[in-house]
N, C-alpha and C. Protein backbone atom coordinates (compact mmCIF):
# COMPACT_ATOMS: atom_id res chain seq x y z
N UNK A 1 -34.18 51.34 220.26
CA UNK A 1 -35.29 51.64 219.37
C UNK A 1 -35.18 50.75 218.14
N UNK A 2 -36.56 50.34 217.86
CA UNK A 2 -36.12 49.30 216.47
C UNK A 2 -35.85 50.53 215.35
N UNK A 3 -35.29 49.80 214.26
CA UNK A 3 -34.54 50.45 213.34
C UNK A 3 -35.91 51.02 212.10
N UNK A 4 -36.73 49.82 212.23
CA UNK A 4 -37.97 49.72 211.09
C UNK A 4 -38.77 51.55 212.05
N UNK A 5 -39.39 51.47 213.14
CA UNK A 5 -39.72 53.02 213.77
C UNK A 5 -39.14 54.08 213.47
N UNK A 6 -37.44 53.62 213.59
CA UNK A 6 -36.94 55.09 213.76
C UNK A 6 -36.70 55.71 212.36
N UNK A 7 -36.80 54.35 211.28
CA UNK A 7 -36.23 55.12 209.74
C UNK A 7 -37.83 56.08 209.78
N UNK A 8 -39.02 55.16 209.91
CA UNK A 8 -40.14 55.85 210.19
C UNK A 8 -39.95 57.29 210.65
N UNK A 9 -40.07 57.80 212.06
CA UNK A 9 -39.80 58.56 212.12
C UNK A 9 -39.08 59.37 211.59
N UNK A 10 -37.73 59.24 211.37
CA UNK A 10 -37.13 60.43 210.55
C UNK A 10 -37.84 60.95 208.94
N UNK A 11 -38.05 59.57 208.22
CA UNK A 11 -38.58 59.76 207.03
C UNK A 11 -39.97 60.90 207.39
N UNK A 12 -40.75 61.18 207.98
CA UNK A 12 -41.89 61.95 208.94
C UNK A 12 -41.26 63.28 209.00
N UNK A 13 -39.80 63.16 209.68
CA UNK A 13 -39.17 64.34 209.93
C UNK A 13 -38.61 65.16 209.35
N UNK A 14 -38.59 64.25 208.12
CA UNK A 14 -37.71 64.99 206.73
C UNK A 14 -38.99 65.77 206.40
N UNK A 15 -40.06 65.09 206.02
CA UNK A 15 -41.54 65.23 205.41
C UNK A 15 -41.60 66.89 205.77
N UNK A 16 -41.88 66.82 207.01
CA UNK A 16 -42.31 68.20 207.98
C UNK A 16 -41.57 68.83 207.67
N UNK A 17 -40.30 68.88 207.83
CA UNK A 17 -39.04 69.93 207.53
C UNK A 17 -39.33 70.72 205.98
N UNK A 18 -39.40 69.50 205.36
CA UNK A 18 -39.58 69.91 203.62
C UNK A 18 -40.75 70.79 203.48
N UNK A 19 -41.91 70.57 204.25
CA UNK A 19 -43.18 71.27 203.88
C UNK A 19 -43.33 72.59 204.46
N UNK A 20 -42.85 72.37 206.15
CA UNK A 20 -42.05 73.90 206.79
C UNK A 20 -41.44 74.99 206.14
N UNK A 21 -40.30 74.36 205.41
CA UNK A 21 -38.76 75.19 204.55
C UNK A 21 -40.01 75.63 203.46
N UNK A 22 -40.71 74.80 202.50
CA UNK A 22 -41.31 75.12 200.92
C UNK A 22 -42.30 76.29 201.53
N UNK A 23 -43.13 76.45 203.34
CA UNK A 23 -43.75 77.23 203.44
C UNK A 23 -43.19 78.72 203.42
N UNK A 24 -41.90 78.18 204.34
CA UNK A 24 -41.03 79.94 204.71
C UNK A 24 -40.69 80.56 203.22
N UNK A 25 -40.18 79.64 202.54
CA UNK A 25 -39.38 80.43 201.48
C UNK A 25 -40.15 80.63 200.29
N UNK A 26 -41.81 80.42 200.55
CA UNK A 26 -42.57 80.92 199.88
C UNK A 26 -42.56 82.53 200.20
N UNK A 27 -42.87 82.77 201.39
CA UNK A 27 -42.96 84.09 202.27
C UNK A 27 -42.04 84.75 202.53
N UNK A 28 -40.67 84.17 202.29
CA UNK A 28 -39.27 84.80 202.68
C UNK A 28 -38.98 86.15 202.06
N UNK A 29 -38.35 87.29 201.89
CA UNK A 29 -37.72 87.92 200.86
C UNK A 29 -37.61 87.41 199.51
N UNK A 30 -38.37 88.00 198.56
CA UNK A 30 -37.95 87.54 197.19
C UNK A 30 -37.51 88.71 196.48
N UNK A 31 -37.33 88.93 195.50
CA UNK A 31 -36.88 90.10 194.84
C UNK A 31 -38.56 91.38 194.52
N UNK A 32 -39.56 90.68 194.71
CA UNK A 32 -40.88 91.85 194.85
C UNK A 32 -40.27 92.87 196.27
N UNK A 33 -40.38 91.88 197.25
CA UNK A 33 -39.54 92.74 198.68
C UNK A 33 -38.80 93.48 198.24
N UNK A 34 -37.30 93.85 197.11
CA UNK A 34 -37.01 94.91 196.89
C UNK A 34 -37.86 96.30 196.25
N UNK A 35 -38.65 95.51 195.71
CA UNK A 35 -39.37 96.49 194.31
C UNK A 35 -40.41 96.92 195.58
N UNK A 36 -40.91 96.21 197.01
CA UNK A 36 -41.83 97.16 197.82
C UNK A 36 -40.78 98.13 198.60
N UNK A 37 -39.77 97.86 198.82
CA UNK A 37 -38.75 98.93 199.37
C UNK A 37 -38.70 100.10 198.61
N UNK A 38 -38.44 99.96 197.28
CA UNK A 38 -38.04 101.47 196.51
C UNK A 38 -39.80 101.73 196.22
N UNK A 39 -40.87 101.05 196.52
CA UNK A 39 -41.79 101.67 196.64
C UNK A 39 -42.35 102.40 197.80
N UNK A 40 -41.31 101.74 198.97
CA UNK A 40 -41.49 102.90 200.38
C UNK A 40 -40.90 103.93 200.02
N UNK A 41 -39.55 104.09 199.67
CA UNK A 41 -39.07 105.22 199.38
C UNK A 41 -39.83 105.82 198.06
N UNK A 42 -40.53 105.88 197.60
CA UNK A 42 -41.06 106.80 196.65
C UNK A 42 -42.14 107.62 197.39
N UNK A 43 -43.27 106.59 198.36
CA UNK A 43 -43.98 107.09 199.30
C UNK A 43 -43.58 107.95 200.39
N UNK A 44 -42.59 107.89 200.33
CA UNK A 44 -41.08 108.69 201.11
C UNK A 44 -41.19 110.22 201.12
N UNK A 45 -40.91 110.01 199.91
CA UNK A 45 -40.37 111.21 199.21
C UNK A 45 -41.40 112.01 198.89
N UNK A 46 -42.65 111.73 198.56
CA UNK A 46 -43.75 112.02 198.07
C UNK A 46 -44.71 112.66 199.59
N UNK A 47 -44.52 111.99 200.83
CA UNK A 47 -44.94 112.40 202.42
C UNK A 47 -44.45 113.82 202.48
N UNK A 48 -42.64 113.55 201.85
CA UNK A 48 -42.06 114.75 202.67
C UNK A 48 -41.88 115.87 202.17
N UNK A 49 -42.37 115.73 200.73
CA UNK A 49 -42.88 116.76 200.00
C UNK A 49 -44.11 117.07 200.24
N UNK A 50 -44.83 116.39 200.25
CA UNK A 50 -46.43 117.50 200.60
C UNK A 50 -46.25 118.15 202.02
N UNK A 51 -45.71 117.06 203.31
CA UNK A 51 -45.46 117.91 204.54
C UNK A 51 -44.74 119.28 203.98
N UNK A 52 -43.48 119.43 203.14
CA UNK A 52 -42.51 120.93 203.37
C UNK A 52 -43.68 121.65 202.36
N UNK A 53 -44.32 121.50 201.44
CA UNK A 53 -45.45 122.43 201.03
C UNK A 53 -46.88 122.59 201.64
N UNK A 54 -46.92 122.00 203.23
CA UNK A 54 -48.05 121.86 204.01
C UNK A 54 -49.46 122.03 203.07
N UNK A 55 -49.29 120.69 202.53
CA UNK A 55 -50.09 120.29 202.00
C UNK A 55 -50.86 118.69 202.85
N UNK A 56 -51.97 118.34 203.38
CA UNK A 56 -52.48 117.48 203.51
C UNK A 56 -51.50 116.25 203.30
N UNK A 57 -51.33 115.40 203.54
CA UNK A 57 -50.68 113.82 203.39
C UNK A 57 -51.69 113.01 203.22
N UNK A 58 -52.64 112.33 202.18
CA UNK A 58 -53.50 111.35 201.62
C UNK A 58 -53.27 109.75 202.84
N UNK A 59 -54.87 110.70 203.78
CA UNK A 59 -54.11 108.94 204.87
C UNK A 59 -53.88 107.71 204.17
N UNK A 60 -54.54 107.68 202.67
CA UNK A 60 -54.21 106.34 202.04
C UNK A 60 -52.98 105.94 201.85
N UNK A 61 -52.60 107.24 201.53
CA UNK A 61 -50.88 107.64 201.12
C UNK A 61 -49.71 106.96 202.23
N UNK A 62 -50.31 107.51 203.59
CA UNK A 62 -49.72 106.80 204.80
C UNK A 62 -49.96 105.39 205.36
N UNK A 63 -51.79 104.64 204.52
CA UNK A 63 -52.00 103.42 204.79
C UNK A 63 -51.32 102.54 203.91
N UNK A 64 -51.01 102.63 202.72
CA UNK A 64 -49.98 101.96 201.95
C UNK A 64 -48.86 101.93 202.26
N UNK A 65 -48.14 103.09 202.67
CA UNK A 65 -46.67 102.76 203.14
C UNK A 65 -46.85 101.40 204.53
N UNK A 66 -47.32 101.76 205.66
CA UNK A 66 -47.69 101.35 206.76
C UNK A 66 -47.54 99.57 206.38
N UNK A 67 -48.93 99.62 205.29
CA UNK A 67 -48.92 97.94 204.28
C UNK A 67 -47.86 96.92 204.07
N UNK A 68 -47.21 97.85 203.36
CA UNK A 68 -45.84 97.74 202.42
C UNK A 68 -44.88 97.24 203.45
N UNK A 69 -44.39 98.09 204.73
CA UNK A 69 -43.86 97.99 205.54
C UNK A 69 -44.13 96.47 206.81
N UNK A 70 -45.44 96.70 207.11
CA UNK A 70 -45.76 95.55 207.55
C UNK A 70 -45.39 94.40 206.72
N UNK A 71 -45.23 94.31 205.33
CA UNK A 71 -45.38 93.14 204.41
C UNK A 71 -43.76 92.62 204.33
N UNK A 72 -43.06 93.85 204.64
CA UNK A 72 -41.85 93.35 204.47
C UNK A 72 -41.20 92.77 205.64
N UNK A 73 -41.42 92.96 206.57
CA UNK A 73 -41.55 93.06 208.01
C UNK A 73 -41.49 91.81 208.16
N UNK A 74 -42.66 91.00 207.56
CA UNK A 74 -43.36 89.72 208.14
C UNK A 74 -42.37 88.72 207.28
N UNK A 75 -41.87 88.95 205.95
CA UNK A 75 -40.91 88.31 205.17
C UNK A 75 -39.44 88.22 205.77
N UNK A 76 -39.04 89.21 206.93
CA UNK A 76 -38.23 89.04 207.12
C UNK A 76 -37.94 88.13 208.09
N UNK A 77 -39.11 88.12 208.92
CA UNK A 77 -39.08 86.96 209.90
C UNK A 77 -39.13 85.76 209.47
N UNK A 78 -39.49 85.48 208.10
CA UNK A 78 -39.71 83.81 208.32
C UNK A 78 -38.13 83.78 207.25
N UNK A 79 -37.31 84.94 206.95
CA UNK A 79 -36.15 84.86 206.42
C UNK A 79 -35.41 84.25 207.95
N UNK A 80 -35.33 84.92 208.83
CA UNK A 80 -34.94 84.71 210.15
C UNK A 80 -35.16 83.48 210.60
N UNK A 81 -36.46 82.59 210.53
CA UNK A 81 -36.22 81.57 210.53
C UNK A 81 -35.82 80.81 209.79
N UNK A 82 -35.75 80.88 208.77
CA UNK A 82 -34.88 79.75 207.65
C UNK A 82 -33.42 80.27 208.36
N UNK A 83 -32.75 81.05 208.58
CA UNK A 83 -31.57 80.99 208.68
C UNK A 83 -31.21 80.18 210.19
N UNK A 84 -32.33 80.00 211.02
CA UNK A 84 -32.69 79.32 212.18
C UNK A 84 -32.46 77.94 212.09
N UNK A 85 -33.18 77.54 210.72
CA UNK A 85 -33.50 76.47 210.62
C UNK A 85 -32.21 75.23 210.12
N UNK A 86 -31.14 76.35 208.97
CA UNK A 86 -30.28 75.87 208.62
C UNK A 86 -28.99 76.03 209.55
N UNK A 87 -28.94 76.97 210.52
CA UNK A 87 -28.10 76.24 211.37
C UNK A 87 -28.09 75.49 212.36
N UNK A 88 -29.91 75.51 212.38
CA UNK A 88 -29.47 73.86 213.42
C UNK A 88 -29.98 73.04 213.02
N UNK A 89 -29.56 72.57 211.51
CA UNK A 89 -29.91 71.61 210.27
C UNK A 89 -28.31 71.46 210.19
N UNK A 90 -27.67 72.71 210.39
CA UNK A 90 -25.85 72.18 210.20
C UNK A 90 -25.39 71.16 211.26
N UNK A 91 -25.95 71.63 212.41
CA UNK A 91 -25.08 71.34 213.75
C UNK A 91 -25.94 69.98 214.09
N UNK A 92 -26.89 69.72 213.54
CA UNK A 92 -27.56 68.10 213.35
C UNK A 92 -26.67 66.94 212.40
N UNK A 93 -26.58 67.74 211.50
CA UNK A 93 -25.79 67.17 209.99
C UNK A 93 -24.15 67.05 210.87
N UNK A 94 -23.67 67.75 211.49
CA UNK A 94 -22.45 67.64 212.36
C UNK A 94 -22.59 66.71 213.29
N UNK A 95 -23.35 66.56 213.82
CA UNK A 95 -23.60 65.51 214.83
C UNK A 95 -23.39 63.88 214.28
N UNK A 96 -24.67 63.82 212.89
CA UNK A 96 -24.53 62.57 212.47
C UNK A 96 -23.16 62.47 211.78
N UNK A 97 -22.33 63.51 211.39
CA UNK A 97 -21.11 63.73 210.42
C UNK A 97 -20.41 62.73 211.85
N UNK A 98 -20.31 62.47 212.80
CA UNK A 98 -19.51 62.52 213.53
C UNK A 98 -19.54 61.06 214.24
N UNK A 99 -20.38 60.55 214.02
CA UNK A 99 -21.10 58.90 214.00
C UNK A 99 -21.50 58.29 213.17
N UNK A 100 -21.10 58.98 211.82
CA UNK A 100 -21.47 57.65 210.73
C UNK A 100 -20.36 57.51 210.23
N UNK A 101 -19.93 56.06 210.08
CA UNK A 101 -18.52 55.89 208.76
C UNK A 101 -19.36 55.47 207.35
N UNK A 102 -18.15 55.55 206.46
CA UNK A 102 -18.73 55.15 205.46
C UNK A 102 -19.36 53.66 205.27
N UNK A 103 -20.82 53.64 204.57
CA UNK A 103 -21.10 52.21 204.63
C UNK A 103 -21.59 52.53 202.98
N UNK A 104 -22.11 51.13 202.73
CA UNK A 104 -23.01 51.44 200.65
C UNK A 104 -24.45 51.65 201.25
N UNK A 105 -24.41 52.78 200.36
CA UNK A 105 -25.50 53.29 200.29
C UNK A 105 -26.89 52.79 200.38
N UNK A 106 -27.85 53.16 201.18
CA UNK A 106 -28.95 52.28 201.43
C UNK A 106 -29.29 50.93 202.01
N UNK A 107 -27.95 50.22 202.39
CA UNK A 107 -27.76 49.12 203.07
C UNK A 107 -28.49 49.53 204.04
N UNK A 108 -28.57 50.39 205.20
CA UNK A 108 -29.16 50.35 206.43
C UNK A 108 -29.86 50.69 206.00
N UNK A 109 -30.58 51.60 205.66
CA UNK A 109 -31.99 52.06 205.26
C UNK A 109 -32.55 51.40 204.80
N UNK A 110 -32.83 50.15 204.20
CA UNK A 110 -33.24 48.78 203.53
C UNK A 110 -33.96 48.09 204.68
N UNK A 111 -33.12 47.84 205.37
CA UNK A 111 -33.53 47.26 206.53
C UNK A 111 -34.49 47.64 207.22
């Protein structure tokens, strides 16, 4: 493969990777994901009290938790993939670890 394509390509491959990763870890778990957790459990607590005083449960009451839950749900998966992503971002990085010696910097990539 000529060298001028393949820096091409990878430079492409970095591109995608970078815009992929900036998408997940927009969506990933952030610290709101905790603050909707202790807001399930308040909705929690609040269900299982009106159920033991058989009182009605506000279906809104049950469509927000449901929300909340779905929302965290969906953060955790693209957490799942970032952790996807970085180990077989390691075992790539191991690969080239294992065929490159040291050369100065940017010499091949110049080319």
């Amino acid at each position: 493969m000529e060298i001028g394509k393949a820096k091409e390509q990878a430079e492409d491959l970095v591109v995608r990777l970078r815009e992929l990763i900036g998408s997940l870890r927009q969506l990933a778990p952030a610290p709101e994901r905790e603050a909707q957790r202790e807001q399930i459990r308040v909705i929690d607590d609040s269900i299982q009290h009106l159920e033991k005083k058989n009182v009605p449960v506000p279906e809104e009451l049950r469509r927000l938790k449901r929300k909340l839950q779905g929302e965290i749900q969906e953060a955790e998966k693209h957490q799942v993939l970032l952790y996807f992503l970085r180990e077989q971002l390691s075992q790539v990085l191991a690969e080239i670890g294992g065929t490159v010696r040291k050369v100065i910097p940017n010499t091949a990539a110049q080319k």
